[in-house]
Protein backbone atom coordinates (compact mmCIF):
# COMPACT_ATOMS: atom_id res chain seq x y z
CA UNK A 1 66.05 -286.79 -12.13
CA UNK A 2 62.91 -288.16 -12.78
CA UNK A 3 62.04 -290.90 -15.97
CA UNK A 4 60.78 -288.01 -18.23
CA UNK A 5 58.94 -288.62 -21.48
CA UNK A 6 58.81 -286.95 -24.65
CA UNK A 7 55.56 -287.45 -26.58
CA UNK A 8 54.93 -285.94 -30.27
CA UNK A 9 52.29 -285.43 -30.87
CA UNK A 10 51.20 -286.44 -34.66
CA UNK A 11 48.95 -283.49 -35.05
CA UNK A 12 51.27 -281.22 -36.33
CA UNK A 13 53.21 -283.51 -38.40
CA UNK A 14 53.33 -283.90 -42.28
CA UNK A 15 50.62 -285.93 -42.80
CA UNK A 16 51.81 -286.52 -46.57
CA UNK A 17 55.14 -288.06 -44.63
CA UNK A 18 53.55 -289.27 -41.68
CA UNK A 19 55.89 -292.25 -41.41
CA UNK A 20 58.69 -290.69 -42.16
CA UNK A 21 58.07 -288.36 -39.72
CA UNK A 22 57.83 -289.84 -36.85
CA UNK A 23 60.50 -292.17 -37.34
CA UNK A 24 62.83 -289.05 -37.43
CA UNK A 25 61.05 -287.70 -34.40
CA UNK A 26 61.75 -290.79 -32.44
CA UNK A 27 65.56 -291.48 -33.87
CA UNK A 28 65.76 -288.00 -32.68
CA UNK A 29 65.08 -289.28 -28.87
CA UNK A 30 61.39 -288.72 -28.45
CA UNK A 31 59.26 -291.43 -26.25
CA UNK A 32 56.15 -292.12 -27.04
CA UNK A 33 53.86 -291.32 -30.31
CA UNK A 34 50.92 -289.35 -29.22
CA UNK A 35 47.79 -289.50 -31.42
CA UNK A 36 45.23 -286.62 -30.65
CA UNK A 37 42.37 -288.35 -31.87
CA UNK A 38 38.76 -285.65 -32.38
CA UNK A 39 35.60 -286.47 -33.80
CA UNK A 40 33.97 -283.08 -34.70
CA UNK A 41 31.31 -283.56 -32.15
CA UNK A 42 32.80 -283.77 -28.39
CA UNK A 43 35.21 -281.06 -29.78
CA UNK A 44 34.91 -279.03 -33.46
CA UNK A 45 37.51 -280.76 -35.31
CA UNK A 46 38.20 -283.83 -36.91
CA UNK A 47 41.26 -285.65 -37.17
CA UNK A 48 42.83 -289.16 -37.35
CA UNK A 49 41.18 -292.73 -37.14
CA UNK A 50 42.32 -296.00 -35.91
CA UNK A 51 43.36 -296.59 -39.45
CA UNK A 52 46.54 -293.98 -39.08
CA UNK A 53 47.64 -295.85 -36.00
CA UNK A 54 47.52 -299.11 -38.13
CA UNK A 55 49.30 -297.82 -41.14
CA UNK A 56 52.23 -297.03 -38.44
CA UNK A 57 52.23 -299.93 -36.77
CA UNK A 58 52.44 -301.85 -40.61
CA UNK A 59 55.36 -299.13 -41.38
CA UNK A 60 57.33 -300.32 -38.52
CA UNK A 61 56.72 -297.96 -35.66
CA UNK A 62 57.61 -299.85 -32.38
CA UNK A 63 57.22 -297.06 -29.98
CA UNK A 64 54.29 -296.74 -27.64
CA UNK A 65 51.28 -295.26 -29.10
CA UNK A 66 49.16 -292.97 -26.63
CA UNK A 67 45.89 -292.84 -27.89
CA UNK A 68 44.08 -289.59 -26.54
CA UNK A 69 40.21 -290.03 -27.27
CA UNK A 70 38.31 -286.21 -27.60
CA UNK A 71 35.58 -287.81 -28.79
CA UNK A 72 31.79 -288.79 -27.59
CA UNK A 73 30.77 -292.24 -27.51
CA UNK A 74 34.36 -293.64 -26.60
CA UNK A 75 33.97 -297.07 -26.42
CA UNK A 76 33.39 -298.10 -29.82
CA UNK A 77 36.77 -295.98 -30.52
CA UNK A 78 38.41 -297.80 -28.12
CA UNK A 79 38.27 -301.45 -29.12
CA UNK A 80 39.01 -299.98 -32.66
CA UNK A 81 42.45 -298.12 -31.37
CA UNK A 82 43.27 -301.22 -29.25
CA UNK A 83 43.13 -303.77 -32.07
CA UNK A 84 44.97 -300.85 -34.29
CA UNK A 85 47.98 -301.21 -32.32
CA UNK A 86 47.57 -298.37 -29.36
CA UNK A 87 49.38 -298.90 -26.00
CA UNK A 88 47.78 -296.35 -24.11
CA UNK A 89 44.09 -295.32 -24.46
CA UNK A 90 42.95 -292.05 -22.75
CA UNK A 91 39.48 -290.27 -22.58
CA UNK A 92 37.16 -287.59 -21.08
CA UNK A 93 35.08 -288.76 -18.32
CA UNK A 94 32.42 -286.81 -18.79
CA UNK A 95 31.76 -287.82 -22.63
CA UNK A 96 31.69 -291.69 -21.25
CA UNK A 97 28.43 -292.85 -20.54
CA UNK A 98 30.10 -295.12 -17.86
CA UNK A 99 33.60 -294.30 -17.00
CA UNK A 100 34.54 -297.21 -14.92
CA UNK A 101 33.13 -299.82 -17.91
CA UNK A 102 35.20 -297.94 -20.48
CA UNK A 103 38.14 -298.03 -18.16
CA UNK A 104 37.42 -302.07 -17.93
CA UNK A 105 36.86 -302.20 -21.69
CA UNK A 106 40.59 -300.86 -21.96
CA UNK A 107 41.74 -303.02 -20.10
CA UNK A 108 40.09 -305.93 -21.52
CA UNK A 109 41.81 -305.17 -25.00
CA UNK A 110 45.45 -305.29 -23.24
CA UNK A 111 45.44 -301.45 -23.24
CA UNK A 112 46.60 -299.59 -20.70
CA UNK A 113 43.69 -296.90 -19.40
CA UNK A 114 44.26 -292.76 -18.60
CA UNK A 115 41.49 -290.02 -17.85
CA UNK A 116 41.84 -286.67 -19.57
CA UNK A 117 41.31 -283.85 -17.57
CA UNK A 118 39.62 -280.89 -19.27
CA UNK A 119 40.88 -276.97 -17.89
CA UNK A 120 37.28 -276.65 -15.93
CA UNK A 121 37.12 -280.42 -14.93
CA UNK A 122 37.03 -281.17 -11.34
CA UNK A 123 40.01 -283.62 -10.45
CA UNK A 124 36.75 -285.27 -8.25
CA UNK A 125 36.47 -287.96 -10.84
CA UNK A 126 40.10 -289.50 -10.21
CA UNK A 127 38.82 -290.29 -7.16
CA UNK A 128 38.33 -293.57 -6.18
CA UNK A 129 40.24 -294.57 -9.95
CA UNK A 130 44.22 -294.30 -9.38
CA UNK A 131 44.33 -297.94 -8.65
CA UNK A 132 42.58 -298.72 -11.79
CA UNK A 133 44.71 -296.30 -14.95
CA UNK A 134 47.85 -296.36 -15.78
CA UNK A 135 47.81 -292.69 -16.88
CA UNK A 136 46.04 -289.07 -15.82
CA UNK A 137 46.84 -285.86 -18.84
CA UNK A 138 46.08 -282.97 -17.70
CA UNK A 139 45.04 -280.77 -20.35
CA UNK A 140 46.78 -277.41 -20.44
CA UNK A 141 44.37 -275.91 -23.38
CA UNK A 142 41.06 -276.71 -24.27
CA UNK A 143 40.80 -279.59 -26.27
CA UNK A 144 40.16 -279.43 -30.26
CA UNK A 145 42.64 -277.22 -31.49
CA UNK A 146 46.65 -277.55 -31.78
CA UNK A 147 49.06 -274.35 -31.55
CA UNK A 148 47.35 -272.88 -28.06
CA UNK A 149 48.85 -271.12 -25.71
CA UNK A 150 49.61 -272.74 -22.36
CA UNK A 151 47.10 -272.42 -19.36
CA UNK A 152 49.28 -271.51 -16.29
CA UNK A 153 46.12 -272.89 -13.83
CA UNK A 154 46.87 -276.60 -15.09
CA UNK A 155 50.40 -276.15 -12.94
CA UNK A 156 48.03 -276.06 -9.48
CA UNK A 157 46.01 -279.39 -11.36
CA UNK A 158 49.18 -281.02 -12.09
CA UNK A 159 50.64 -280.54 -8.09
CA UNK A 160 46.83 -281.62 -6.96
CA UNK A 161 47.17 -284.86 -9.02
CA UNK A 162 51.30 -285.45 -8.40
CA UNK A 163 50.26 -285.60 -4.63
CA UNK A 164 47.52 -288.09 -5.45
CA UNK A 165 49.52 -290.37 -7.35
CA UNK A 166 52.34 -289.86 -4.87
CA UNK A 167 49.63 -291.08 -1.65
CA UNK A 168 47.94 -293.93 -4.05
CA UNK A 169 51.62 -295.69 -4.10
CA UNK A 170 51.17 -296.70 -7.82
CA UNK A 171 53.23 -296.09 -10.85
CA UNK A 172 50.53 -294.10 -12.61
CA UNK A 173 52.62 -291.60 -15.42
CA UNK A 174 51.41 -287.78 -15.47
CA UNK A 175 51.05 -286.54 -18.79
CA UNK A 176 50.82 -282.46 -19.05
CA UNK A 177 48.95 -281.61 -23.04
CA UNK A 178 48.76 -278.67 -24.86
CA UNK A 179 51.04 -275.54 -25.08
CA UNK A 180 54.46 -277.54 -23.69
CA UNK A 181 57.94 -276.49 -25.80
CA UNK A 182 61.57 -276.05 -24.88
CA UNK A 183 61.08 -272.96 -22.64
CA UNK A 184 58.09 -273.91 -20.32
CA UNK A 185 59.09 -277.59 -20.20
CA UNK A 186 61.51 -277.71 -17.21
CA UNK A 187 58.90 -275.32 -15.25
CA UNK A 188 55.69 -277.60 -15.71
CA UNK A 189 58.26 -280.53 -14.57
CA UNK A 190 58.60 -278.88 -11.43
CA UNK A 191 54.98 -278.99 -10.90
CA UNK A 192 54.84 -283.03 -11.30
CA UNK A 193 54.36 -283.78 -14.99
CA UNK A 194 56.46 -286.66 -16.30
CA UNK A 195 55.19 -287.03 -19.61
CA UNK A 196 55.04 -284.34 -21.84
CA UNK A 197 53.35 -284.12 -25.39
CA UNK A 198 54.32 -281.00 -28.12
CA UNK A 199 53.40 -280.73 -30.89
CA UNK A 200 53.97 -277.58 -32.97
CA UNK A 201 56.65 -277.06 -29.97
CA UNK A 202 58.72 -280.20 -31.86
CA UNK A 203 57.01 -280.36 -35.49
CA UNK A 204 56.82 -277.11 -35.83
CA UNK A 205 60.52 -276.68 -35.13
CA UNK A 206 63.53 -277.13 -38.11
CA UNK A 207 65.61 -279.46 -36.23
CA UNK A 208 63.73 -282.59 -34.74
CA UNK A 209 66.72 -283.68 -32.39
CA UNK A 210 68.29 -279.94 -31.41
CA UNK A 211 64.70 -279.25 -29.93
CA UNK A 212 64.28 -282.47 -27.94
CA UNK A 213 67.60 -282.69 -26.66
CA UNK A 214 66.99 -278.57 -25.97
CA UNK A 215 63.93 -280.36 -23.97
CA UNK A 216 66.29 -282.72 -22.10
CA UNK A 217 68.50 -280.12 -21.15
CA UNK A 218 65.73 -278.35 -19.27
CA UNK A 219 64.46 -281.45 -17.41
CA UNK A 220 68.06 -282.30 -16.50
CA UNK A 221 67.81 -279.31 -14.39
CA UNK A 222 64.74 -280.56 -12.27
């Protein structure tokens, strides 16, 4: 079996817990923290800031925070997220004005770099850029809203991409966003993913640690 990752994300959490939170979602076995981070102009909402990610980091969150940027200009963003706390830093190529500088700028601040992949983005702009990310998401809705339903074409994206990855040689993690809970989990596996962010599909559920180890059972059977 593969070294599959849970990732939360905070987005459907209880904000007036938010600490609390996901310390229960990670004592019940989740991975990673996943912050989906929009600024009401590359997408219409608006959610969390750098200063979230630092009030967890001062609570005592450990776990890896993946930063996923749906927001136009980036870079600013990204120093802010990086000194914040964030491990991984993520954005949309086509709302960076240079995507190989803001992949650099990453980098610079000991981040580690992905490229978000919208449903009707090409997969042309990985090319050339597996040897310098850590991390490709495919996203499996359309960015900006939580609680949408799963977009069965990002399985074809996600095989496209595995096979990439697979020829480049390098550890680069496949994150699948948007739509993923208990029952499609073991199925978008299949298709390459190894990192897998829910939201309402964990925080939206009564029992943190029955629906993530529901989650593991699925991927078990990979």
């Amino acid at each position: 079996m593969a070294d599959y990752q849970i990732a939360p994300s905070i987005l459907s959490a209880d904000f007036s817990c938010l600490g609390e939170e996901v310390e229960m979602v990670l004592d019940a076995g989740a991975d990673i923290i996943h912050f989906d981070v929009m600024d009401n102009h590359y997408v219409p909402n608006l959610t969390v800031g750098p200063v979230v990610c630092k009030a967890l980091r001062n609570f005592g969150i450990e776990a890896p925070i993946d930063v996923h940027l749906m927001v136009s200009p980036v870079d600013d963003l990204v120093v802010s997220f990086a000194e914040a706390g964030a491990t991984y830093i993520s954005f949309h190529p086509e709302a960076s004005e240079n995507i190989d500088a803001t992949i650099q700028l990453i980098k610079k601040h000991d981040c580690k770099p992905g490229l978000a992949i919208n449903p009707d983005t090409s997969l042309d702009c990985l090319d050339d850029r597996l040897g310098s990310i850590d991390l490709v998401v495919i996203m499996s809705v359309y960015p900006g809203f939580a609680g949408q339903s799963f977009i069965q074409s990002s399985l074809q994206k996600l095989e496209g991409v595995r096979e990439s990855i697979i020829a480049s040689g390098k550890p680069i993690l496949l994150e699948i966003d948007g739509g993923i809970k208990a029952n499609n989990i073991r199925d978008v596996a299949q298709h390459g993913a190894d990192v897998f962010v829910s939201g309402s599909g964990i925080f939206g559920t009564e029992n943190y640690r029955k629906t993530i180890e529901h989650m593991r059972a699925e991927l078990s059977k990979v």
